[in-house]
Each structure stands twice: as structure tokens, then as C-alpha cells.
Protein backbone atom coordinates (compact mmCIF):
# COMPACT_ATOMS: atom_id res chain seq x y z
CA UNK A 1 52.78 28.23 -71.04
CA UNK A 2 51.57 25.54 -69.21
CA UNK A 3 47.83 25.67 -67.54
CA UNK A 4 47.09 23.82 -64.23
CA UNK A 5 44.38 22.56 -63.98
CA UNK A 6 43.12 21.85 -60.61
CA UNK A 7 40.56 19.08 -60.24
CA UNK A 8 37.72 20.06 -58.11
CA UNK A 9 38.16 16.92 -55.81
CA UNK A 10 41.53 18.10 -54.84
CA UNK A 11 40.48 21.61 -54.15
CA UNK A 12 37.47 20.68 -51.73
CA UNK A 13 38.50 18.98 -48.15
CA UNK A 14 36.90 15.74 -47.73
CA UNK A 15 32.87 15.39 -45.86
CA UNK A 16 33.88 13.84 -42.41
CA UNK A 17 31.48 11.34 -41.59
CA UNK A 18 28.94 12.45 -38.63
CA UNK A 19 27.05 9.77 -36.63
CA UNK A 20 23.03 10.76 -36.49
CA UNK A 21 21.88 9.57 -32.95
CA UNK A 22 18.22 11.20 -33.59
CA UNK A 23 16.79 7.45 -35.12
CA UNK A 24 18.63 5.50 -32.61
CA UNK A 25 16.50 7.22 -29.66
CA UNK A 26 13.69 7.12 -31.80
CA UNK A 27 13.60 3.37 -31.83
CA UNK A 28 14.90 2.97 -28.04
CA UNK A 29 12.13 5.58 -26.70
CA UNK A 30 9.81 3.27 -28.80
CA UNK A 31 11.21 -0.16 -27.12
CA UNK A 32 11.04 1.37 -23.87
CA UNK A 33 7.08 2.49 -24.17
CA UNK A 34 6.61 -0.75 -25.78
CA UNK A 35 8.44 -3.26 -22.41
CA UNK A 36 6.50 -0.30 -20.22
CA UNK A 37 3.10 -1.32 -21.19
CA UNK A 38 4.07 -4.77 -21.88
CA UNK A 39 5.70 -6.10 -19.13
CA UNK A 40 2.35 -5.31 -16.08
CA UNK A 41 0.45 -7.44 -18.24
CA UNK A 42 2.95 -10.17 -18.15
CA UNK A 43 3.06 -10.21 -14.26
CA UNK A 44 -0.25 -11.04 -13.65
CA UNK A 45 -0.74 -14.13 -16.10
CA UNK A 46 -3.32 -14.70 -18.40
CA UNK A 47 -6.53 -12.60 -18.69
CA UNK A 48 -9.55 -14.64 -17.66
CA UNK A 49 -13.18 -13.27 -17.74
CA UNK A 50 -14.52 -14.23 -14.43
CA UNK A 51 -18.49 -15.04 -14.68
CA UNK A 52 -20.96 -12.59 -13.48
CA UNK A 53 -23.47 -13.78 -10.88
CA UNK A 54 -26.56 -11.09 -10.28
CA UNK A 55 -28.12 -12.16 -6.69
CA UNK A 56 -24.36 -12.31 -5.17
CA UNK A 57 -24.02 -13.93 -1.56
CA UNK A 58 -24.21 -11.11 1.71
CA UNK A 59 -20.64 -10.15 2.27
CA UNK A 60 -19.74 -11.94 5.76
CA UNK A 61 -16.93 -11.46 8.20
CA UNK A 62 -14.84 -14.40 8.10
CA UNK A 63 -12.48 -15.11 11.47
CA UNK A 64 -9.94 -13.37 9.42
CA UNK A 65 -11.47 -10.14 9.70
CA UNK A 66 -10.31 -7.96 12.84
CA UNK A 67 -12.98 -5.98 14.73
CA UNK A 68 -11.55 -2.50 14.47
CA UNK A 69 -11.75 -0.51 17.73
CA UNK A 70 -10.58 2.71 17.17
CA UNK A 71 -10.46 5.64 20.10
CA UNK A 72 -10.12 9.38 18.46
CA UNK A 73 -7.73 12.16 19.71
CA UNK A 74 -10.97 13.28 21.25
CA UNK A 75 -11.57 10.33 23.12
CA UNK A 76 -14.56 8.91 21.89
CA UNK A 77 -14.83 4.85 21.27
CA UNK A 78 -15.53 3.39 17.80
CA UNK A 79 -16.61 -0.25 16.97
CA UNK A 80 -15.98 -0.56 13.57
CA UNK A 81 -17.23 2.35 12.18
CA UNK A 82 -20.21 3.11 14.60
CA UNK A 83 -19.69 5.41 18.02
CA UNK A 84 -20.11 4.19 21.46
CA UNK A 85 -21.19 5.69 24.35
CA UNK A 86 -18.62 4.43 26.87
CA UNK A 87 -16.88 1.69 27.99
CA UNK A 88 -19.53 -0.78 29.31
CA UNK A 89 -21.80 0.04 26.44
CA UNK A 90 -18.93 -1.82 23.96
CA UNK A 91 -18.16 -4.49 26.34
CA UNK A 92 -22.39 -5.49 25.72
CA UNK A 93 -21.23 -5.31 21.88
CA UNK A 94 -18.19 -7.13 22.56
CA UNK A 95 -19.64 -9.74 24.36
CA UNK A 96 -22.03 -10.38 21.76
CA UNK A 97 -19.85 -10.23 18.74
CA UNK A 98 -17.64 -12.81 20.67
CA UNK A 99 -20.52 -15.25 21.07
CA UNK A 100 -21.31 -15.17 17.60
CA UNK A 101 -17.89 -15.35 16.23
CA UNK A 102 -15.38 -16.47 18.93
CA UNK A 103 -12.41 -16.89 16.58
CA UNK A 104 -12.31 -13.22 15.46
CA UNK A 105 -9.46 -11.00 16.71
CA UNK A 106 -9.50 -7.20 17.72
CA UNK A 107 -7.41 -4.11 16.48
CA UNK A 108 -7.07 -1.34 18.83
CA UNK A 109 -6.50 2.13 17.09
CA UNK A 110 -5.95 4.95 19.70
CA UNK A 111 -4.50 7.90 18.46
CA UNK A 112 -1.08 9.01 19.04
CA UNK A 113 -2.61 12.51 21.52
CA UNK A 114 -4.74 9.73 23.61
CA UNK A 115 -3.36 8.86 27.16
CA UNK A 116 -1.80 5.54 27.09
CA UNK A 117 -4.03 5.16 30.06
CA UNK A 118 -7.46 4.97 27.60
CA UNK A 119 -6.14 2.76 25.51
CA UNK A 120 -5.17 0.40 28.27
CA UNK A 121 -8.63 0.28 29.71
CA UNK A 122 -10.19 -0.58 25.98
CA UNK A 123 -7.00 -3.17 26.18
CA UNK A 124 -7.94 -4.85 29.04
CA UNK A 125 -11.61 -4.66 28.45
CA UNK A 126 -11.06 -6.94 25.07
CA UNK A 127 -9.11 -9.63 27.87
CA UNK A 128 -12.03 -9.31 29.68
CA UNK A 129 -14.38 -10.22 27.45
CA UNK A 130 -12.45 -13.24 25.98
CA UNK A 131 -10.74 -12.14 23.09
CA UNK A 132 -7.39 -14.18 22.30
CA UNK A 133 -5.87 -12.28 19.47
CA UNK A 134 -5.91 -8.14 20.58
CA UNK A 135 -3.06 -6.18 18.56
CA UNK A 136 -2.28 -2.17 18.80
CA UNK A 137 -1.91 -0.64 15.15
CA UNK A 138 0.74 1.82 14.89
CA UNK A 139 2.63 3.24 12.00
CA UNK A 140 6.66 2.71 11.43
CA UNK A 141 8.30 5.95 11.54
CA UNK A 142 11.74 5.12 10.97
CA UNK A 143 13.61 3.09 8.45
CA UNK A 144 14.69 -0.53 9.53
CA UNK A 145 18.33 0.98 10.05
CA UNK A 146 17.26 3.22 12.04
CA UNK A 147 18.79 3.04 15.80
CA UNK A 148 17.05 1.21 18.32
CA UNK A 149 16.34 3.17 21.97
CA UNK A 150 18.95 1.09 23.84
CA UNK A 151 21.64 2.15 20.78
CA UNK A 152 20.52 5.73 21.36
């Protein structure tokens, strides 16, 4: 009578093997936090502590600096940040920012509602008084694909 024996390594299949991923993110999720903070710091150079000064000089406008004129959807005139009656009233303040700084340049801001009209007047005032360098902000609305008028 002859027993078989069976060895149990014959009887059981063999373990595939199974790639774990989960320490492999670990360790890339780490890198990647790591270059995040890292890298801003390596744009702007070395850290320097700048020295501290405690009776600093009064902030001046250099020629750099644009006077801001700014006219609101309501019409009303604004020299930098300060109302003006009319017109004539910020041609005085023109006139006298001009003779104290003559190489200063203006920035009309009229809002998009205001007549073109307004804004023309304020324009030409600015000529008037002297000013060389007068600009009209305005914001891009389209992209720089984006078809010109004549394309239409």
C-alpha cells in the first residue's frame, strides 16, 4: 500500500509578488513640500537684515511719481486723493504742483460711465498747464490674441 505524501509546498500556489506604491508617494509628497518651500527662498538670493533707522527721511515724490487725476462715474474731480471743486480750482493746483516739480507726469483716471467729453476737458487742461507726460489709465479686457477692431 503505498502512502503519498504530498509536500505542503506543492499543495499551496505560489505568493505573487505585489508592488506597494503607498512609501513611494510618501517620499515624493515629501520632496514635493520640501522644493515647494524651498525653491521662493532661492529666487530672491540671500537673506540680509537691512538696518533700522528711527527718525526716517519724509517720504517725497520723486519725478517718477504720476499725479493721479481721477474723475468718478459721478463726475466729480480728484487730485490725488483729495476732491476738487471744478475745473479752474485744479488748474490753481496744477499750476502749482508744476512749478514745484516740472518733471512730474499726470495719470488721468475717468471712469468708463463718464462722457469722453469730461475727460477731454481735464486732458486738455493738463496741456494747458504745461505738463509733457499726460497718459489715460485703462484696463485690458481682452487677451493679446484677441481680434483687433479693423479684423472685426
Amino acid at each position: 500500500m503505498g502512502v503519498r505524501v504530498e509536500s505542503k509546498r506543492s499543495s499551496r500556489q505560489q505568493p505573487e509578488p505585489e508592488i506597494n506604491v503607498t512609501p513611494l508617494v510618501d517620499v515624493v509628497l515629501v520632496l514635493l513640500i520640501i522644493f515647494m518651500v524651498i525653491a521662493p527662498q532661492m529666487e530672491h538670493g540671500e537673506r540680509v537684515e537691512l538696518p533700522a533707522v528711527f527718525q526716517p527721511d519724509p517720504k517725497s515724490k520723486s519725478k517718477l511719481d504720476p499725479i493721479y487725476v481721477t474723475i468718478t462715474g459721478a463726475g466729480t474731480v480728484f487730485l490725488e486723493k483729495e476732491a476738487v471743486a471744478d475745473l479752474p480750482a485744479l488748474g490753481e493746483r496744477l499750476r502749482a504742483i508744476r512749478a514745484a516739480e516740472p518733471e512730474r507726469r499726470v495719470v488721468i483716471k475717468g471712469d468708463s460711465s463718464v462722457k469722453y467729453g469730461r475727460v477731454r476737458e481735464t486732458f486738455a487742461l493738463c496741456q494747458e498747464v504745461g505738463f509733457a507726460g499726460i497718459s489715460l489709465q485703462v484696463s485690458q479686457r481682452g487677451g493679446v490674441d484677441s481680434p483687433s477692431p479693423e479684423e472685426g
